[in-house]
Protein backbone atom coordinates (compact mmCIF):
# COMPACT_ATOMS: atom_id res chain seq x y z
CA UNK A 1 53.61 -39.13 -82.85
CA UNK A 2 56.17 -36.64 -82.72
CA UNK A 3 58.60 -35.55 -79.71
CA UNK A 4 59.78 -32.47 -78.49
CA UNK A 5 62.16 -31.03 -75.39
CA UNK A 6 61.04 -28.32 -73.22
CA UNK A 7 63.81 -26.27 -71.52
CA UNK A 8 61.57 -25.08 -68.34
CA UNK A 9 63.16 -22.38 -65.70
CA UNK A 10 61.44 -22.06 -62.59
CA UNK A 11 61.65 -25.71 -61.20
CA UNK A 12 63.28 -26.09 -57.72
CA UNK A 13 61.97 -29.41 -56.34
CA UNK A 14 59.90 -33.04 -56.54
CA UNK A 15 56.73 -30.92 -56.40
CA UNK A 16 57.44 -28.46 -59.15
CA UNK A 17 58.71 -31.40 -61.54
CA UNK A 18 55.17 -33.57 -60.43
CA UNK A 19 53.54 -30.20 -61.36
CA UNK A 20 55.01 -29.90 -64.55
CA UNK A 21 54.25 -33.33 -65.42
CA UNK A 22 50.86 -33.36 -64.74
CA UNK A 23 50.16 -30.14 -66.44
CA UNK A 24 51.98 -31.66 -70.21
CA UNK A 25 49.98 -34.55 -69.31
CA UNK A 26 46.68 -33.34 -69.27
CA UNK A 27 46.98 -31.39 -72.52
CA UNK A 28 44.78 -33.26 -75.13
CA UNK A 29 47.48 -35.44 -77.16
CA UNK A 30 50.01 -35.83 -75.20
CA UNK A 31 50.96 -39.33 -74.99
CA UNK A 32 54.00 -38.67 -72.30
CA UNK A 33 56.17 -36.71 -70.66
CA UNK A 34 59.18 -37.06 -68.68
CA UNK A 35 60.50 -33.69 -66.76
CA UNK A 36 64.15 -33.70 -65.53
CA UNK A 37 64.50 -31.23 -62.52
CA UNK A 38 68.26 -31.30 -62.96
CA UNK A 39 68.45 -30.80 -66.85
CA UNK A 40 65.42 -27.85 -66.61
CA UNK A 41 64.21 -30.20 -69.48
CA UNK A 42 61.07 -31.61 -70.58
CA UNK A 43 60.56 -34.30 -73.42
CA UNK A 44 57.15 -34.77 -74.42
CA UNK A 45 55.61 -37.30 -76.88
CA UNK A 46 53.01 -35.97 -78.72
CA UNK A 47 50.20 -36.02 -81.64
CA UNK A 48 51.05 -33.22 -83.96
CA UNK A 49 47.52 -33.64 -85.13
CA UNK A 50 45.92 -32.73 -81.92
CA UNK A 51 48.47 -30.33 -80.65
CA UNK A 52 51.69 -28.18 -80.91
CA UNK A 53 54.80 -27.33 -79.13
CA UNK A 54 53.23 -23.48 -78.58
CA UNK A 55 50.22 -24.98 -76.51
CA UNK A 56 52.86 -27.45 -74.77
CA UNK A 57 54.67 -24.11 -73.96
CA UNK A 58 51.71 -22.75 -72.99
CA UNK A 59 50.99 -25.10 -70.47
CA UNK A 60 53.54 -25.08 -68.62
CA UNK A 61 53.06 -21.26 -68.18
CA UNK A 62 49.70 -21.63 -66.78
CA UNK A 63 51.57 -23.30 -64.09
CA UNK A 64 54.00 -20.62 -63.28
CA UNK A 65 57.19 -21.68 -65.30
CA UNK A 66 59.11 -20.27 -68.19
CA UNK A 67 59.25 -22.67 -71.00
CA UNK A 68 60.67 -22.80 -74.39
CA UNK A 69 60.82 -25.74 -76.88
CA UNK A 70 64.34 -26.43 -77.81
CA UNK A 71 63.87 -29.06 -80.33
């Protein structure tokens, strides 16, 4: 398993950070993730095997957010 933090622009409430969640979430791989509204941060816990930061990214885009991995 490997980890990485999403910084994520675009959030302003409970709903966009449940959004975000459930989109990283759903992505074949992912183990967990844990979105802080505040921070404009995500850290998810991966497989490397079965995906990569770029699709993580991607993800969160197809939700209408601007993400970039930071770590």
């Amino acid at each position: 398993m490997a980890t990485t933090t999403l910084k994520i622009t675009g959030m302003s409430c409970a709903h966009c950070v449940r959004a975000v969640k459930e989109a990283l979430e759903q992505v074949d791989g992912v183990r967990s993730a844990e979105v802080d509204l505040g921070a404009g941060r995500a850290q998810v816990e991966y497989d490397e095997t079965r995906v990569t930061p770029r699709q993580l990214v991607g993800a969160v885009m197809d939700e209408g957010y601007t993400a970039e991995e930071t770590t």
